[in-house]
PDB file of N, CA and C in Angstrom:
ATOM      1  N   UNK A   1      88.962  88.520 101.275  1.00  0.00           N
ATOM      2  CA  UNK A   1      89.724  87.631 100.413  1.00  0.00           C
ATOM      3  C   UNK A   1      90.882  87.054 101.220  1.00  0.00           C
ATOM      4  N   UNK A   2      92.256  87.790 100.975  1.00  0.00           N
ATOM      5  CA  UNK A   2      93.568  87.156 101.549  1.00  0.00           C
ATOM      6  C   UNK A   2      93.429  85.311 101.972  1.00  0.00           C
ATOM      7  N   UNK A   3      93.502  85.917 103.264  1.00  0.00           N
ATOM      8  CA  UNK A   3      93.601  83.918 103.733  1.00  0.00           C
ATOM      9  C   UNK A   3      93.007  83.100 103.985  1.00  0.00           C
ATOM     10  N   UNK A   4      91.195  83.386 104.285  1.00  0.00           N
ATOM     11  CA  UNK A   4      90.913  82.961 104.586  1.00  0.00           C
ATOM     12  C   UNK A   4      89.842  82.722 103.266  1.00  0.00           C
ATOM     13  N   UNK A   5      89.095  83.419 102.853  1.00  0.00           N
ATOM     14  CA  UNK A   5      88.364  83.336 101.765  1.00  0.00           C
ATOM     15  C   UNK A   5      89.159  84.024 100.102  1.00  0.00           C
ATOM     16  N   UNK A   6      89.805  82.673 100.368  1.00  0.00           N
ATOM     17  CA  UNK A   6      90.785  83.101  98.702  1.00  0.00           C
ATOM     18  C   UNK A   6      90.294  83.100  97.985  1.00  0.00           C
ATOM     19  N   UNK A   7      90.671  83.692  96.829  1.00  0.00           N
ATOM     20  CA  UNK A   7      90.070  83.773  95.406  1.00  0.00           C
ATOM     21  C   UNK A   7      90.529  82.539  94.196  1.00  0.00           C
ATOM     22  N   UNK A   8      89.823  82.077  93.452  1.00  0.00           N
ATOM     23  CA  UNK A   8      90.525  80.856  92.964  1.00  0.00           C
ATOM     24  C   UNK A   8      91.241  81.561  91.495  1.00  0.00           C
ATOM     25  N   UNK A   9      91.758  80.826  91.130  1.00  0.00           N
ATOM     26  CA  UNK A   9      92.535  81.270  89.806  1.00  0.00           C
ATOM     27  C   UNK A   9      91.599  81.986  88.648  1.00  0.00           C
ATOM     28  N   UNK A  10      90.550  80.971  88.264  1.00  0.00           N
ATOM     29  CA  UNK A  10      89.397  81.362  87.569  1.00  0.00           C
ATOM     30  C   UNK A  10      88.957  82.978  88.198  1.00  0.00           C
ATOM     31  N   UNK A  11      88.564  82.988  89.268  1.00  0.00           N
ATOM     32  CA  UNK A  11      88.094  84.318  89.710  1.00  0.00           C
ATOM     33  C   UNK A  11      88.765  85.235  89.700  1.00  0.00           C
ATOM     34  N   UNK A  12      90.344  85.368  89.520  1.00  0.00           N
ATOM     35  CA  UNK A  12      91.310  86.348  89.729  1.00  0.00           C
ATOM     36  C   UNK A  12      90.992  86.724  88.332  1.00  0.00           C
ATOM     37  N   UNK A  13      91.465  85.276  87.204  1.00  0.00           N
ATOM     38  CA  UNK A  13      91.616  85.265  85.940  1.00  0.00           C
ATOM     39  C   UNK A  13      90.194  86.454  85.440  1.00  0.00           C
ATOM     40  N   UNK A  14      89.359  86.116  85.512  1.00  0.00           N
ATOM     41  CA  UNK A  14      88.033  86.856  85.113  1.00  0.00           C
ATOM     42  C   UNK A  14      87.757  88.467  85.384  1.00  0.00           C
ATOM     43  N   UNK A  15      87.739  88.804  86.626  1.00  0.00           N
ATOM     44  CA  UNK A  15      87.717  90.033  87.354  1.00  0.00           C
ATOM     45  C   UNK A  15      88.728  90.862  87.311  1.00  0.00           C
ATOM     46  N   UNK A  16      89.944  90.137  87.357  1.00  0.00           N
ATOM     47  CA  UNK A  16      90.810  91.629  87.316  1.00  0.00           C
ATOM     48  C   UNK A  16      92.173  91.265  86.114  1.00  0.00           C
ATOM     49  N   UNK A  17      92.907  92.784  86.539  1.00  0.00           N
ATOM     50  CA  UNK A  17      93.608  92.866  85.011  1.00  0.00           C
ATOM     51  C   UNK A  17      95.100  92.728  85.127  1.00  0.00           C
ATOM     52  N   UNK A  18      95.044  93.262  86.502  1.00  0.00           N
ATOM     53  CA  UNK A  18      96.664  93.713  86.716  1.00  0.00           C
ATOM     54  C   UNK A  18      96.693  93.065  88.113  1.00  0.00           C
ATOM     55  N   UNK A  19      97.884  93.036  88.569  1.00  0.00           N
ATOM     56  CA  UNK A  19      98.694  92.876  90.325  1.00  0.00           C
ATOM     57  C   UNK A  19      99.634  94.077  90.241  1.00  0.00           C
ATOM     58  N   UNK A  20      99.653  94.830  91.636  1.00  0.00           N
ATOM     59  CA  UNK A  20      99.438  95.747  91.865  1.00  0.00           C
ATOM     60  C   UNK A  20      99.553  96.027  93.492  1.00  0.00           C
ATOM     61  N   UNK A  21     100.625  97.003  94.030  1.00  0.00           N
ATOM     62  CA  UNK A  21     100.727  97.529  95.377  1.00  0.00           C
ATOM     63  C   UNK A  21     100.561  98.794  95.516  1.00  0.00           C
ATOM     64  N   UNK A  22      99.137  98.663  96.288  1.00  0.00           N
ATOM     65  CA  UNK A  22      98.509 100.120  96.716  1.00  0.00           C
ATOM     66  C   UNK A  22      99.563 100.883  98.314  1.00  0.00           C
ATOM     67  N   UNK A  23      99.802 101.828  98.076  1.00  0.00           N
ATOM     68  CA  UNK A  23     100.638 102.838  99.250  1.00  0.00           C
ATOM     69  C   UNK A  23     101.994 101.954  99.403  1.00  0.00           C
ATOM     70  N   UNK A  24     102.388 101.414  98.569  1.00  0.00           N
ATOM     71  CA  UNK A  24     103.443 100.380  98.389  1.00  0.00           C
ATOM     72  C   UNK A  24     103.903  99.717  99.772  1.00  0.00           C
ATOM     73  N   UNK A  25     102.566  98.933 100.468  1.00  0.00           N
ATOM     74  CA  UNK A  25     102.575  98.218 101.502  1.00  0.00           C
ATOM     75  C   UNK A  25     101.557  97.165 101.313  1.00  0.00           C
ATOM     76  N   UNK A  26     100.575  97.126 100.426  1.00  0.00           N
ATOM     77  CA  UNK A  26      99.609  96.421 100.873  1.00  0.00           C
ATOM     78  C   UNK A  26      99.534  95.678  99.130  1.00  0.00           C
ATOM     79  N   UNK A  27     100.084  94.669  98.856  1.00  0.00           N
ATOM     80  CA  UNK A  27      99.526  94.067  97.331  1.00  0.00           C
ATOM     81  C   UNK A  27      98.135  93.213  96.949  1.00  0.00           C
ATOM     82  N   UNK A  28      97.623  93.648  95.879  1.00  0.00           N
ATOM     83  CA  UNK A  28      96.455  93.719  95.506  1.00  0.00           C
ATOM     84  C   UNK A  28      96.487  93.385  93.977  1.00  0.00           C
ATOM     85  N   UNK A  29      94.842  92.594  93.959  1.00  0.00           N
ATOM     86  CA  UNK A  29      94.427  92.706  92.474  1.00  0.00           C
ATOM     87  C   UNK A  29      93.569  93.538  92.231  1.00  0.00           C
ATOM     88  N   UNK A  30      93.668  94.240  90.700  1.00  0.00           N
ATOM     89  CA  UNK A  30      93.056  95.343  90.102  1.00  0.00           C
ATOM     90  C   UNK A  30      92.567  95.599  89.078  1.00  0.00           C
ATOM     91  N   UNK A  31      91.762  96.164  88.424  1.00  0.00           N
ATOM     92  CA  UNK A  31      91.268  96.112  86.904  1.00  0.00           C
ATOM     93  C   UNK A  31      91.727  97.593  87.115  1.00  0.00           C
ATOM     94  N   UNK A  32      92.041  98.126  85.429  1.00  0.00           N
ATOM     95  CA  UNK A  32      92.279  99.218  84.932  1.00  0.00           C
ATOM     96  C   UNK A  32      90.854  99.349  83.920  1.00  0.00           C
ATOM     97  N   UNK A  33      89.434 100.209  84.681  1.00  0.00           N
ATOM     98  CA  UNK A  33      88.929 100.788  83.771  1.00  0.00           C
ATOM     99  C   UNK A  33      88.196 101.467  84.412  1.00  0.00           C
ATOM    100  N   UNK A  34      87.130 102.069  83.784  1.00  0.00           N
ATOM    101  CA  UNK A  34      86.353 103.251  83.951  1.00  0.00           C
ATOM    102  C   UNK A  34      85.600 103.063  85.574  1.00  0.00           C
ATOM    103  N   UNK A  35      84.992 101.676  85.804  1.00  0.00           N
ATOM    104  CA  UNK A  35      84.668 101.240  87.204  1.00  0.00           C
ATOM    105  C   UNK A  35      85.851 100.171  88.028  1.00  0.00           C
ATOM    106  N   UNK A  36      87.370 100.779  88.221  1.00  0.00           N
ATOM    107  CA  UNK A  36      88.241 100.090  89.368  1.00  0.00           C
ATOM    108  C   UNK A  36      87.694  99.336  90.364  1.00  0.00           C
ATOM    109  N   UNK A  37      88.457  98.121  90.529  1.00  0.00           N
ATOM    110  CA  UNK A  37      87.853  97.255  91.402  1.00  0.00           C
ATOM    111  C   UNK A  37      89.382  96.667  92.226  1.00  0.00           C
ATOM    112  N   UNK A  38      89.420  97.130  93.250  1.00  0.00           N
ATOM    113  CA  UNK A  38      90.848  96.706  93.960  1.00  0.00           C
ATOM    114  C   UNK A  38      90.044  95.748  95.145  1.00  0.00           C
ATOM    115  N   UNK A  39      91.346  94.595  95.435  1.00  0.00           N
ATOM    116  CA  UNK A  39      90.947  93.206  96.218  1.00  0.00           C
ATOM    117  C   UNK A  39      92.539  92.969  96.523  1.00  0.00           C
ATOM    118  N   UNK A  40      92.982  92.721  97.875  1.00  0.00           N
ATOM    119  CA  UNK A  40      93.640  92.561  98.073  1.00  0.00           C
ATOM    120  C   UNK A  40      94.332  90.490  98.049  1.00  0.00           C
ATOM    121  N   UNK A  41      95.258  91.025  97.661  1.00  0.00           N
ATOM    122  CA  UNK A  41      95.958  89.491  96.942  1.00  0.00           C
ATOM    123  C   UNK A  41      95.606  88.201  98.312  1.00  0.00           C
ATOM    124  N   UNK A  42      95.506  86.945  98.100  1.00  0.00           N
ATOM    125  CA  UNK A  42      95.230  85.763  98.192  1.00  0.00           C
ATOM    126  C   UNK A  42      96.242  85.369  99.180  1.00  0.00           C
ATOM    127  N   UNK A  43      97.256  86.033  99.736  1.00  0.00           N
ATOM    128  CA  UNK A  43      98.229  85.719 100.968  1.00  0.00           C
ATOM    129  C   UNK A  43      98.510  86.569 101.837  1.00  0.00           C
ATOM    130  N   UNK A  44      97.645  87.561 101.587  1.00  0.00           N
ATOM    131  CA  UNK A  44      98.122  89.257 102.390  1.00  0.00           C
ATOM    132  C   UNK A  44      96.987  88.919 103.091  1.00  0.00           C
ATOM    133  N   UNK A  45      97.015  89.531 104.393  1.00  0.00           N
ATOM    134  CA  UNK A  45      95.844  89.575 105.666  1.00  0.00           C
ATOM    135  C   UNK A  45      94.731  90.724 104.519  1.00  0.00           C
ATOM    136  N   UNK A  46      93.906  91.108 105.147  1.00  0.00           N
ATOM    137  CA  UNK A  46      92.757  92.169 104.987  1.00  0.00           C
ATOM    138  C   UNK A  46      93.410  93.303 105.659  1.00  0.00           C
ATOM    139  N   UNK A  47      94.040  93.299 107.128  1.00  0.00           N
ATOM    140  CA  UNK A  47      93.997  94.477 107.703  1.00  0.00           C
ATOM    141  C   UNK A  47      95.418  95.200 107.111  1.00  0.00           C
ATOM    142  N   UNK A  48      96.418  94.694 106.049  1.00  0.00           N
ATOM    143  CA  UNK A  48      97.232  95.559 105.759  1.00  0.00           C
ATOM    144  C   UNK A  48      96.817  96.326 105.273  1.00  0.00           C
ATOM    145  N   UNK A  49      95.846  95.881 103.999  1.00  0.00           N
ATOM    146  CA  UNK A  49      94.284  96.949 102.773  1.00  0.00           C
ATOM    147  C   UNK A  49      93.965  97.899 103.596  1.00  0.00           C
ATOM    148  N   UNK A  50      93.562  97.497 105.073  1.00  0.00           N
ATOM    149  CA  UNK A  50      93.006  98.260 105.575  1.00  0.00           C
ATOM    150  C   UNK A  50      93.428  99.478 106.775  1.00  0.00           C
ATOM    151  N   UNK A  51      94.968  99.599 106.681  1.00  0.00           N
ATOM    152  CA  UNK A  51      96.077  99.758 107.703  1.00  0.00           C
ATOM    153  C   UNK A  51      96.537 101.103 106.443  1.00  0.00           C
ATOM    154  N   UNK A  52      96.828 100.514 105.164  1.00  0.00           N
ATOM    155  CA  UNK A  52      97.356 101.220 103.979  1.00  0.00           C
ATOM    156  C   UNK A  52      95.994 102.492 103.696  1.00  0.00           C
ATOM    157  N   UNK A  53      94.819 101.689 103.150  1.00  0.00           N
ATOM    158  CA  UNK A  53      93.602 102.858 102.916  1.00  0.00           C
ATOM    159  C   UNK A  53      93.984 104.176 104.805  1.00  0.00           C
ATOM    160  N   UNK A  54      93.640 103.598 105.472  1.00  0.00           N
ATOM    161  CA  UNK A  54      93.558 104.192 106.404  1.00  0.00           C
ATOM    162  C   UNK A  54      94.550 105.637 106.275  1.00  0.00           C
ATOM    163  N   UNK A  55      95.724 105.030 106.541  1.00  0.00           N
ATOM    164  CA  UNK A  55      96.775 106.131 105.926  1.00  0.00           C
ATOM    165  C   UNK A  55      96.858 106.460 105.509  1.00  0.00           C
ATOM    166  N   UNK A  56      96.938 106.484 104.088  1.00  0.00           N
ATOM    167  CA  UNK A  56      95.895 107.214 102.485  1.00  0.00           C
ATOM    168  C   UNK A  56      95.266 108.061 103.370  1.00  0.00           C
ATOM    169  N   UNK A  57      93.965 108.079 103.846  1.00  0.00           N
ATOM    170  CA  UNK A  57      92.649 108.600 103.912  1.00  0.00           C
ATOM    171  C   UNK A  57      93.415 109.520 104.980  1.00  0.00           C
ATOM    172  N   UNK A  58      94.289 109.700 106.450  1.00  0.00           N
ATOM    173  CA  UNK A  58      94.903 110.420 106.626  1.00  0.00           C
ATOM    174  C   UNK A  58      95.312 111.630 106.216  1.00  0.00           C
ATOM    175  N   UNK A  59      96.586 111.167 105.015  1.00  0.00           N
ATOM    176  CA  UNK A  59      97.258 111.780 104.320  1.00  0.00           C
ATOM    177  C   UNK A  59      96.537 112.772 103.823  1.00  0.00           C
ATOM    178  N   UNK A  60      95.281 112.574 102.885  1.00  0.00           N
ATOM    179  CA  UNK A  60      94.403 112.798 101.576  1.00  0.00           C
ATOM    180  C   UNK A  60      93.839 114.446 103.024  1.00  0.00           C
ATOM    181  N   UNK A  61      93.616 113.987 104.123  1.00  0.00           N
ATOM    182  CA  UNK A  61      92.763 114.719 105.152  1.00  0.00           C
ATOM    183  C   UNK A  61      93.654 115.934 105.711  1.00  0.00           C
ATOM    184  N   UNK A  62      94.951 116.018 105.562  1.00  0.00           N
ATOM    185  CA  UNK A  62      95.822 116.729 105.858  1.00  0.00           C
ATOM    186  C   UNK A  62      96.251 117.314 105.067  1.00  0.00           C
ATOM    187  N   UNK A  63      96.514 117.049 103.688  1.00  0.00           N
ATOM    188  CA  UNK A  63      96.927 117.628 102.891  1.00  0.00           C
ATOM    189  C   UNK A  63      95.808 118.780 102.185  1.00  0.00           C
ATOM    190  N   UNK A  64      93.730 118.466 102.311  1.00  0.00           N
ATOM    191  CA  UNK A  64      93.084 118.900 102.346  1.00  0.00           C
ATOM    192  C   UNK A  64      93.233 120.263 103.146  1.00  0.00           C
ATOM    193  N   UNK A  65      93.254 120.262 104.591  1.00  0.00           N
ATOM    194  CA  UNK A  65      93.506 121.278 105.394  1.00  0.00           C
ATOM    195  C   UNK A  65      94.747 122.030 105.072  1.00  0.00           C
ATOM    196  N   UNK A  66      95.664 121.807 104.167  1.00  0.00           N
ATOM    197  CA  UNK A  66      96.412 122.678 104.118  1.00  0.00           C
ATOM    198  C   UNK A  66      96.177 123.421 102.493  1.00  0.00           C
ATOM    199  N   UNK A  67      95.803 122.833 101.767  1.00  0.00           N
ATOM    200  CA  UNK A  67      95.503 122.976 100.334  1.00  0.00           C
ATOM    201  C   UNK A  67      93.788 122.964  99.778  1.00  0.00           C
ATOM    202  N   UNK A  68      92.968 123.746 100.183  1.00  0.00           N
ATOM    203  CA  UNK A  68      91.995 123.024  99.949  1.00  0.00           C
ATOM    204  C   UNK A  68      91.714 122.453  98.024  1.00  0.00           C
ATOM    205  N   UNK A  69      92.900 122.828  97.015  1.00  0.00           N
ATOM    206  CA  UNK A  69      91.939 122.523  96.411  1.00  0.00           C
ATOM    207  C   UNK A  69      93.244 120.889  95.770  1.00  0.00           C
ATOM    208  N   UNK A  70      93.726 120.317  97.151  1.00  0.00           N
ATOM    209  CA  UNK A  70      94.811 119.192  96.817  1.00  0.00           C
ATOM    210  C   UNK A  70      93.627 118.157  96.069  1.00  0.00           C
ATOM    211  N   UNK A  71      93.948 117.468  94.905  1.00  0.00           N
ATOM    212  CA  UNK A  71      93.395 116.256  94.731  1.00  0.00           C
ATOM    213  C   UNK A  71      94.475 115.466  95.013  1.00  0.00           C
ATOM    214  N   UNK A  72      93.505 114.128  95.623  1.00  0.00           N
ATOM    215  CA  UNK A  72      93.676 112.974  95.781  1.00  0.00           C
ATOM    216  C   UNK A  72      94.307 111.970  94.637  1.00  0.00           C
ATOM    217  N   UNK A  73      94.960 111.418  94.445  1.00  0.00           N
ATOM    218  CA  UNK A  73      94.630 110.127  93.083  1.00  0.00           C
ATOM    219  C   UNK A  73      94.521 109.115  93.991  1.00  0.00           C
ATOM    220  N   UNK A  74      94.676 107.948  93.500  1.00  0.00           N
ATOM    221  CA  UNK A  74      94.653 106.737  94.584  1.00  0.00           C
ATOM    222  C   UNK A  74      95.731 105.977  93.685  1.00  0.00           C
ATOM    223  N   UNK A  75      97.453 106.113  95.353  1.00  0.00           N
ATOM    224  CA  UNK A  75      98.373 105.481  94.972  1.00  0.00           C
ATOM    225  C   UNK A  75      98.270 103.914  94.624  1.00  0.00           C
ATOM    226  N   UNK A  76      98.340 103.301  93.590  1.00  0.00           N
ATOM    227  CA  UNK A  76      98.771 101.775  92.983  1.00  0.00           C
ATOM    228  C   UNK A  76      99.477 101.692  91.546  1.00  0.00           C
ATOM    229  N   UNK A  77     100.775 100.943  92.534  1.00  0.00           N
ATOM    230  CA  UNK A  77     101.510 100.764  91.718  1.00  0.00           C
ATOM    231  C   UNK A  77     101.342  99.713  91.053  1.00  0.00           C
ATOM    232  N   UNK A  78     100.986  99.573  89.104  1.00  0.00           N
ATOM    233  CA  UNK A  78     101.195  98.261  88.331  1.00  0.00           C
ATOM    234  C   UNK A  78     102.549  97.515  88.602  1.00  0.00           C
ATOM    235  N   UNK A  79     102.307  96.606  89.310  1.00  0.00           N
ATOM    236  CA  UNK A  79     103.594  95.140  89.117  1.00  0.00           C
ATOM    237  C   UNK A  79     103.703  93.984  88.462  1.00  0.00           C
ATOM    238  N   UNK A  80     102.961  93.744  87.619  1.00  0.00           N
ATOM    239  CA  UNK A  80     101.963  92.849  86.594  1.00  0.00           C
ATOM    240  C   UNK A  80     100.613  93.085  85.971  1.00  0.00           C
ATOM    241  N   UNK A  81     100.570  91.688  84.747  1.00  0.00           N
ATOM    242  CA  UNK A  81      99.850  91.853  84.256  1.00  0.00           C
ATOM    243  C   UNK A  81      99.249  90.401  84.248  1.00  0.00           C
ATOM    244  N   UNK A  82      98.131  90.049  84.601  1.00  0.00           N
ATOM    245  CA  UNK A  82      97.270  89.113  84.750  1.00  0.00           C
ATOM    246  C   UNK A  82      96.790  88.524  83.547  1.00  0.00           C
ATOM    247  N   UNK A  83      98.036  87.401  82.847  1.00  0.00           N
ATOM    248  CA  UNK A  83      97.557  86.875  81.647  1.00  0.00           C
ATOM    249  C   UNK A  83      96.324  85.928  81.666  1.00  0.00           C
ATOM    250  N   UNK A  84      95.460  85.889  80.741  1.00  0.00           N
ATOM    251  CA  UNK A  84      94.421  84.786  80.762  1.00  0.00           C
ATOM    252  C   UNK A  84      94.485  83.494  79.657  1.00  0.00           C
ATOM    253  N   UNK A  85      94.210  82.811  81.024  1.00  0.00           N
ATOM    254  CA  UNK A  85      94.697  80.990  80.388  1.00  0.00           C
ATOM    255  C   UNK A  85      93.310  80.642  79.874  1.00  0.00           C
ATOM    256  N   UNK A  86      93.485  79.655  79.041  1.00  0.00           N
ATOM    257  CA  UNK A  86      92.355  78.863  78.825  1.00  0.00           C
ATOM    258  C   UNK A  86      91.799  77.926  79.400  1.00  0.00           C
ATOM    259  N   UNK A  87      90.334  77.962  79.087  1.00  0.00           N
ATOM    260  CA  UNK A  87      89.459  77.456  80.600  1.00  0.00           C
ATOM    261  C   UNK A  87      89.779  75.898  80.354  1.00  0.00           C
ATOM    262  N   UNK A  88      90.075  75.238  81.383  1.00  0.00           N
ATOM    263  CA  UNK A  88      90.470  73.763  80.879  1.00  0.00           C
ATOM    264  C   UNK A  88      89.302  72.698  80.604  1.00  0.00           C
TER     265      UNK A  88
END
């Protein structure tokens, strides 16, 4: 997504629910339901998504070895809410 293959308004509008910063470095769009779907926002590179997961997945790997029975959640913070306009 990000800069080069953006998402258009319609497609944000449709797919997701909220905006939203995952490991509070990398901002993203998100749906809140039973199947989550995170996409990183329309001006952010790809490799921050992928700089942030990374570190996550780190973290999640270390904290394993010391705890085996640590769960994970997956940090994202809600910063909005993705109102829907009418289709023109």
């Amino acid at each position: 997504m990000a800069i080069f293959n953006r998402l258009t308004e319609q497609e944000i509008q449709e797919n997701f629910t909220h905006c939203g910063m995952f490991c509070f470095i990398a901002p993203v769009y998100c749906t809140l339901s039973d199947s989550p779907i995170v996409e990183v926002r329309n001006w952010c590179p790809n490799w921050v998504f992928d700089a942030a997961l990374f570190a996550f997945d780190v973290f999640c790997f270390m904290q394993k070895t010391i705890d085996p029975d640590f769960e994970c959640g997956f940090p994202i913070k809600i910063t909005g809410k993705i109102e829907k306009r009418p289709q023109k």
